[in-house]
C-alpha atoms as a PDB file:
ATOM      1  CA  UNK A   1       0.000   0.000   0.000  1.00  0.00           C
ATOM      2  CA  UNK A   2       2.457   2.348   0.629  1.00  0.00           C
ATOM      3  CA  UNK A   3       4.395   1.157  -2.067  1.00  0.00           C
ATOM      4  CA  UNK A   4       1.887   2.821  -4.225  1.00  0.00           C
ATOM      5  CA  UNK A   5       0.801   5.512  -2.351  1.00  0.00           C
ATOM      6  CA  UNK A   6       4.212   6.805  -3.453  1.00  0.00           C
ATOM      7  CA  UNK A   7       3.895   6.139  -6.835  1.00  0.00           C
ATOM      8  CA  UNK A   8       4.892   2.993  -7.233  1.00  0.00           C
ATOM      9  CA  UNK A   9       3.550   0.410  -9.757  1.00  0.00           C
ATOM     10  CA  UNK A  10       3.671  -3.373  -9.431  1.00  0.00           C
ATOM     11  CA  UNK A  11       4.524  -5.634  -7.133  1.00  0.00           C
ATOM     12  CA  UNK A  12       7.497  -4.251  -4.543  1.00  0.00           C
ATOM     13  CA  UNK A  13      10.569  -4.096  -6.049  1.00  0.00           C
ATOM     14  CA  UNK A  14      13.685  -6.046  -4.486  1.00  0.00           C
ATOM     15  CA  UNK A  15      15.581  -3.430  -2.719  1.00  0.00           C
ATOM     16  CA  UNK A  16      18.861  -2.599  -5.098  1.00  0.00           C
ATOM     17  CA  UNK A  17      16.109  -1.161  -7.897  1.00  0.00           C
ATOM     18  CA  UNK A  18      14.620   1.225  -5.781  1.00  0.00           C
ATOM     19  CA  UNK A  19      15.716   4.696  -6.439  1.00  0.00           C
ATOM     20  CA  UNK A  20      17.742   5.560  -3.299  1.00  0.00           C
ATOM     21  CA  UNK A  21      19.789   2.030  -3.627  1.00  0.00           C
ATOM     22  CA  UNK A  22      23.508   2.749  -3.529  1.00  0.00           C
ATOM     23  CA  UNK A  23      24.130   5.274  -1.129  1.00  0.00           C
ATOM     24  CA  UNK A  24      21.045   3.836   1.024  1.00  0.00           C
ATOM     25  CA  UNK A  25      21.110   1.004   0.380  1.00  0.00           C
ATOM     26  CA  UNK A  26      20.417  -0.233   3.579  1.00  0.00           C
ATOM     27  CA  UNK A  27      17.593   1.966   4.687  1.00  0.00           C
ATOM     28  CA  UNK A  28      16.047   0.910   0.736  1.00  0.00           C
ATOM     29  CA  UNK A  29      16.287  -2.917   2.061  1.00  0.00           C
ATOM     30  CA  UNK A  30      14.750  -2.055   5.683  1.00  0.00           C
ATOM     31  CA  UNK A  31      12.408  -0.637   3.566  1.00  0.00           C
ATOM     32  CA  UNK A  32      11.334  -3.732   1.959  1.00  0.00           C
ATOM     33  CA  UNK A  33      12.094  -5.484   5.162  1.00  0.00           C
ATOM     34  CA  UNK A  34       8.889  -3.382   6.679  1.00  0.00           C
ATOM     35  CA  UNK A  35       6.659  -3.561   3.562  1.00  0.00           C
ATOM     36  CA  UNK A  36       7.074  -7.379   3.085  1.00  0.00           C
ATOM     37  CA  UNK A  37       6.976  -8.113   7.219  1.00  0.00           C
ATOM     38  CA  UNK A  38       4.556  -6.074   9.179  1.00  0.00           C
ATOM     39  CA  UNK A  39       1.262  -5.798   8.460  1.00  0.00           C
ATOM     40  CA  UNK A  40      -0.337  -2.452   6.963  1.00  0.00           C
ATOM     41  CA  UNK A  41      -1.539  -0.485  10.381  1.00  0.00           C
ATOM     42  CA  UNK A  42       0.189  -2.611  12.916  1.00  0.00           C
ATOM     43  CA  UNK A  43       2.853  -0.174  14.366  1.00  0.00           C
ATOM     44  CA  UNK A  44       4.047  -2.483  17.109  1.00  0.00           C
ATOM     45  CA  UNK A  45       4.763  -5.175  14.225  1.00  0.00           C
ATOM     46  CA  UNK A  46       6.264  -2.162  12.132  1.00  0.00           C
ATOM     47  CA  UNK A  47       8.826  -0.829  14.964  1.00  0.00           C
ATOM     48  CA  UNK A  48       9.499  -5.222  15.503  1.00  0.00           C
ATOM     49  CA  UNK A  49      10.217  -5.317  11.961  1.00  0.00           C
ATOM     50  CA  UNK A  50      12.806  -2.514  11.659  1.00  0.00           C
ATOM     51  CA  UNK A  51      14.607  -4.158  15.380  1.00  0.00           C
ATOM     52  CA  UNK A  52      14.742  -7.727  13.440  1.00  0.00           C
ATOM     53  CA  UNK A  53      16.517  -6.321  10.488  1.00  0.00           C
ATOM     54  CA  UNK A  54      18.654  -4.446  12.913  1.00  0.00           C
ATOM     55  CA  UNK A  55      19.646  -7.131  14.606  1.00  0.00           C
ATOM     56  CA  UNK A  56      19.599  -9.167  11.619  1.00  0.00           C
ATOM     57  CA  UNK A  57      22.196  -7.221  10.367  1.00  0.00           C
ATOM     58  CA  UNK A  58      24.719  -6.782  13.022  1.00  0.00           C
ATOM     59  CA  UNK A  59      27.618  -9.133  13.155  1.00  0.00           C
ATOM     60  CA  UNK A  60      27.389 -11.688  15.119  1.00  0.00           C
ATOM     61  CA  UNK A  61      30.165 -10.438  17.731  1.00  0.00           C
ATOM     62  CA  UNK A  62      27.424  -8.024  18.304  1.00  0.00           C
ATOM     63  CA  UNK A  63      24.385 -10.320  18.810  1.00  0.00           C
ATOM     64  CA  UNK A  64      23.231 -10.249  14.904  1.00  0.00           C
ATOM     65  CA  UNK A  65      23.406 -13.234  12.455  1.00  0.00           C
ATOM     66  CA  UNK A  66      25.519 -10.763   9.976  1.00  0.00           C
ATOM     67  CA  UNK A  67      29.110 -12.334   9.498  1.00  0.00           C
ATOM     68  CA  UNK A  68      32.098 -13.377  12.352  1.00  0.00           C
ATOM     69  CA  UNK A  69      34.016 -10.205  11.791  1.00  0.00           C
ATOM     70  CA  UNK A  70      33.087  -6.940  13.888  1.00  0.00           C
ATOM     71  CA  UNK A  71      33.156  -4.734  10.432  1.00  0.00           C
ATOM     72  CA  UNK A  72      31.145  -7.694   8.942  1.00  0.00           C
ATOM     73  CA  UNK A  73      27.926  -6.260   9.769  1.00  0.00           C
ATOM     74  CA  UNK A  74      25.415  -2.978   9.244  1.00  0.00           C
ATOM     75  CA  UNK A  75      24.511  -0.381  11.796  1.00  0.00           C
ATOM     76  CA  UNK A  76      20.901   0.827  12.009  1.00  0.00           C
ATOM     77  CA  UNK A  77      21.134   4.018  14.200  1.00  0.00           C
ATOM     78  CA  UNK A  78      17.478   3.645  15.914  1.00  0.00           C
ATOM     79  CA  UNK A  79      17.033   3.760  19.378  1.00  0.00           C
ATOM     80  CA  UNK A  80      15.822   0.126  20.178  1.00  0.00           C
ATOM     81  CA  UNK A  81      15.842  -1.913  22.840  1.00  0.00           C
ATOM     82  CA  UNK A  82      16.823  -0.169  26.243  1.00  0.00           C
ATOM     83  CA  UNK A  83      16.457   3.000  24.883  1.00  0.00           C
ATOM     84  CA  UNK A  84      12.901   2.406  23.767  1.00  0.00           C
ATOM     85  CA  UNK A  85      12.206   2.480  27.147  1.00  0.00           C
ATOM     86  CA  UNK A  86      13.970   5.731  28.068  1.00  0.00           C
ATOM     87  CA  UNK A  87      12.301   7.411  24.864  1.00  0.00           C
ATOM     88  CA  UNK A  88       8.935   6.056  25.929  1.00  0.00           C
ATOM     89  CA  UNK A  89       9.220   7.954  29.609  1.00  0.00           C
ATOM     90  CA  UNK A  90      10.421  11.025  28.623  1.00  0.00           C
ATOM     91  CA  UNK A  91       7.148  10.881  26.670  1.00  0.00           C
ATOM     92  CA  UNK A  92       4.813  10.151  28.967  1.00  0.00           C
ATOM     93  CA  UNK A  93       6.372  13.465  31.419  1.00  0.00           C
ATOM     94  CA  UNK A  94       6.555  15.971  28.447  1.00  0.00           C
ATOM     95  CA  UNK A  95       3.700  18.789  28.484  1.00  0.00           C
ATOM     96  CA  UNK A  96       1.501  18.562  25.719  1.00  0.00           C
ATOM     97  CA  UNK A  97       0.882  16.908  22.782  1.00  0.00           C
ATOM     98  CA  UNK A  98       3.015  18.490  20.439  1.00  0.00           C
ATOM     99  CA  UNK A  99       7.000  17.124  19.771  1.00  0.00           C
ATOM    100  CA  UNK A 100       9.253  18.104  17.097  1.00  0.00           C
ATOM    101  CA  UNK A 101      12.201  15.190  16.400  1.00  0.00           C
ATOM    102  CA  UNK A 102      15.281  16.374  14.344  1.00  0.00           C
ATOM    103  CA  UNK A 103      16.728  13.474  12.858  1.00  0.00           C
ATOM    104  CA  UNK A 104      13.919  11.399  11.607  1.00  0.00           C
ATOM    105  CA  UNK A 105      15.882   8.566  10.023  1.00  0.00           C
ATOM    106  CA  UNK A 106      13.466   5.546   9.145  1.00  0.00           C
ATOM    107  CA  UNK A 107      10.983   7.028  11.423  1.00  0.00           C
ATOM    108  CA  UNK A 108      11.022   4.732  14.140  1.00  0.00           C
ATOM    109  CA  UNK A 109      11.323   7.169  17.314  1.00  0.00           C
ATOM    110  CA  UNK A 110       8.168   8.964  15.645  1.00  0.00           C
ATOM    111  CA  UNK A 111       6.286   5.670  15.700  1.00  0.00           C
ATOM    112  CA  UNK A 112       7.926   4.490  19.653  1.00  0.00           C
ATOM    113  CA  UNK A 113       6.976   7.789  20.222  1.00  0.00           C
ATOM    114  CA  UNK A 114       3.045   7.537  18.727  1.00  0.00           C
ATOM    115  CA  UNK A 115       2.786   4.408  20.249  1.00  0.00           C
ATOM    116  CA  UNK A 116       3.518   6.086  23.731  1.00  0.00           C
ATOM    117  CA  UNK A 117       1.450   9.033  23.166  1.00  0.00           C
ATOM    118  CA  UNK A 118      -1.753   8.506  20.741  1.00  0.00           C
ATOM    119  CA  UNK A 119      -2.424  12.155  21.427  1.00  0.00           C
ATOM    120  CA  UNK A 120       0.996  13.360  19.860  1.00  0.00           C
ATOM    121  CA  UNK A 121       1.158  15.229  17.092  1.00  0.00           C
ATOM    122  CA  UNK A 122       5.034  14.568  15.841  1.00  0.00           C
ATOM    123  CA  UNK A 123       7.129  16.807  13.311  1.00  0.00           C
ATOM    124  CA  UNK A 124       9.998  15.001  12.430  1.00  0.00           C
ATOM    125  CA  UNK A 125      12.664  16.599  10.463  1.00  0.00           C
ATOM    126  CA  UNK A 126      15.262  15.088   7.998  1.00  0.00           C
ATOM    127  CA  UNK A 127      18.121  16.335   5.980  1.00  0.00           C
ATOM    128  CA  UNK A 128      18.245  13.434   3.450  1.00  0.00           C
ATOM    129  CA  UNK A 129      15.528  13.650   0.956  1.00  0.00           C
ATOM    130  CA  UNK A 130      15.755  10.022   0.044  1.00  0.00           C
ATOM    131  CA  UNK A 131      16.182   9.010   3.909  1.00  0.00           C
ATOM    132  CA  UNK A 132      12.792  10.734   4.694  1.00  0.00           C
ATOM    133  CA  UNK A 133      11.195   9.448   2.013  1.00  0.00           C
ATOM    134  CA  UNK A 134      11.455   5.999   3.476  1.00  0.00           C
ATOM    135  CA  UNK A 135      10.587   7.192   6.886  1.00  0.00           C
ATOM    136  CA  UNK A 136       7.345   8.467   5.408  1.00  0.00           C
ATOM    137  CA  UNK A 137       6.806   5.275   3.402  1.00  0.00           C
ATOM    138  CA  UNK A 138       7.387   3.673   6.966  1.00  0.00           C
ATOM    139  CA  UNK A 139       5.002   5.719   8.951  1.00  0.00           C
ATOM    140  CA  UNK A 140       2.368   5.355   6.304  1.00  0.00           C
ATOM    141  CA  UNK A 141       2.391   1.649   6.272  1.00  0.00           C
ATOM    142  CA  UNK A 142       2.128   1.922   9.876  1.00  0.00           C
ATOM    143  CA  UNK A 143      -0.569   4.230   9.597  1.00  0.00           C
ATOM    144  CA  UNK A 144       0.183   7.212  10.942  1.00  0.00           C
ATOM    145  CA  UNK A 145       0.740   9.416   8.086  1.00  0.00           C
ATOM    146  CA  UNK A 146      -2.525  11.653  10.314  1.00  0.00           C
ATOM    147  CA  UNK A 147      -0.057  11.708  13.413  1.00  0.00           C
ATOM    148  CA  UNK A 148       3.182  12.013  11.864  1.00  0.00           C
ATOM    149  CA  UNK A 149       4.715  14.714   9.615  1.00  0.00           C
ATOM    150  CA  UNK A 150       8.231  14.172   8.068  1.00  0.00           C
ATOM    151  CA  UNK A 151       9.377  17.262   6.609  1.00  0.00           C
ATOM    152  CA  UNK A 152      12.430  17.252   4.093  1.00  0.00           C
ATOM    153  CA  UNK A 153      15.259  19.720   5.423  1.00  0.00           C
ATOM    154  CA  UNK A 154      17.898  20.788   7.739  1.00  0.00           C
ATOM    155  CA  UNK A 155      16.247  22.216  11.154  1.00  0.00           C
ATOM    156  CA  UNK A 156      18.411  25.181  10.796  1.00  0.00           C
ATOM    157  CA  UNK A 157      16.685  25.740   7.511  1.00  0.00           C
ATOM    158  CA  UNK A 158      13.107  24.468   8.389  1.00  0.00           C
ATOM    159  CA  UNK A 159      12.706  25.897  12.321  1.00  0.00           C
ATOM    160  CA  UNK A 160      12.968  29.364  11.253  1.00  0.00           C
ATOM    161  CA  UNK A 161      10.201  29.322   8.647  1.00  0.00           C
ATOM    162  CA  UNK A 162       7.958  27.404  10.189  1.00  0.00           C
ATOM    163  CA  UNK A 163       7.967  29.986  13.375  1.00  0.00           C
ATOM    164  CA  UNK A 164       7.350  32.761  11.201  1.00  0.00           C
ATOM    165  CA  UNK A 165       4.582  30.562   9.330  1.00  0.00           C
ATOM    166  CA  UNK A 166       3.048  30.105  12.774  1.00  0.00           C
ATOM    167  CA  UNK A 167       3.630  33.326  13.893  1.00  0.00           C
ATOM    168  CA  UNK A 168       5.518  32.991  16.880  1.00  0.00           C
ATOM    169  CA  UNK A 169       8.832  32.065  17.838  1.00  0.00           C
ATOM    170  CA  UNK A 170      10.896  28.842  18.256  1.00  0.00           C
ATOM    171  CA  UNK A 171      13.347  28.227  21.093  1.00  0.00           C
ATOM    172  CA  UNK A 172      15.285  25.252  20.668  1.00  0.00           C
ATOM    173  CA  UNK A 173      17.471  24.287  24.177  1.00  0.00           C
ATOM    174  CA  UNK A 174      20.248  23.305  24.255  1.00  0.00           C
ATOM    175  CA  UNK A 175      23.832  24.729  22.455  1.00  0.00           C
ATOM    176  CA  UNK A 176      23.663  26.864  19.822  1.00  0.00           C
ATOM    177  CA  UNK A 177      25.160  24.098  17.838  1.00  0.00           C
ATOM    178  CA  UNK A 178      22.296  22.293  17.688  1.00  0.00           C
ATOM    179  CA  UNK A 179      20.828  23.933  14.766  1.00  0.00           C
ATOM    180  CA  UNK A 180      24.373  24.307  13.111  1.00  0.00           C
ATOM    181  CA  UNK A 181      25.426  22.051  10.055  1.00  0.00           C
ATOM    182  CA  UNK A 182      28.405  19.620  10.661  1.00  0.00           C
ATOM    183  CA  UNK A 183      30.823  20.716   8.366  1.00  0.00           C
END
């Protein structure tokens, strides 16, 4: 479904043919991973799915059933396991129902994050066109493309617009090199 809610025709193409393959090449097979593993809705199943080909991936040093070698395995920067947890509380003590998540990735804080707080209202940022693009494709085969936003750009770029949109102004805490490009 979300397959072709983006455009695409056919049955789901094996990962190295989508678009993004190459560079993300990994987040275009965690893609498929999702699509072909979790049923359409089911976020729980959806955030399961993305762990599994996490752990799937890592070497087997590291707990995965990737290869013997510590380099022979694939990082998936989401904060799983333990840190689920931590995410999940910080949640439940935050005022309101509004959060704004810089760093979207594949989308799976957003959806930890939905799943904590049904009320939320998430804007998740992210720099990478072709990265968010699978994040959406990830939150709307979870289905919550109503309670999720990804928004394509840098916050630096995107925070400063959308306050003046609003009409009123955005503090971000924190170091003023939080909104700062790595260069």
């Amino acid at each position: 479904r979300a397959w072709r809610a983006f455009g695409g025709r056919g049955s789901l193409p094996v990962a190295a043919s989508l678009p993004c393959a190459g560079e993300h090449e990994k987040e275009a097979q965690l893609l498929a991973h999702v699509l072909s593993s979790s049923p359409p809705g089911d976020v729980t199943g959806v955030c399961e799915a993305i762990e599994s080909f996490g752990i799937g991936g890592l070497s087997r040093p590291f707990g995965g059933a990737g290869g013997f070698a510590p380099s022979a395995g694939r990082w998936l920067k989401v904060a799983g396991g333990e840190k689920t947890a931590v995410l999940g509380a910080a949640a439940r003590l935050a005022p309101g129902p509004r959060f704004l998540e810089v760093g979207a990735y594949c989308g799976y804080s957003a959806l930890r994050l939905a799943l904590v707080r049904p009320d939320a209202r998430i804007l998740s940022l992210e720099a990478d066109p072709c990265v968010a693009v699978i994040a959406r494709c990830v939150v709307a085969h979870a289905g919550l493309s109503h309670q999720i936003d990804v928004r394509i750009g840098h916050s630096e770029d995107v925070l400063p617009k959308m306050g003046r949109s609003a009409g009123c102004k955005i503090q971000v805490g924190g170091s003023e090199q939080t909104l700062r490009r790595a260069s």
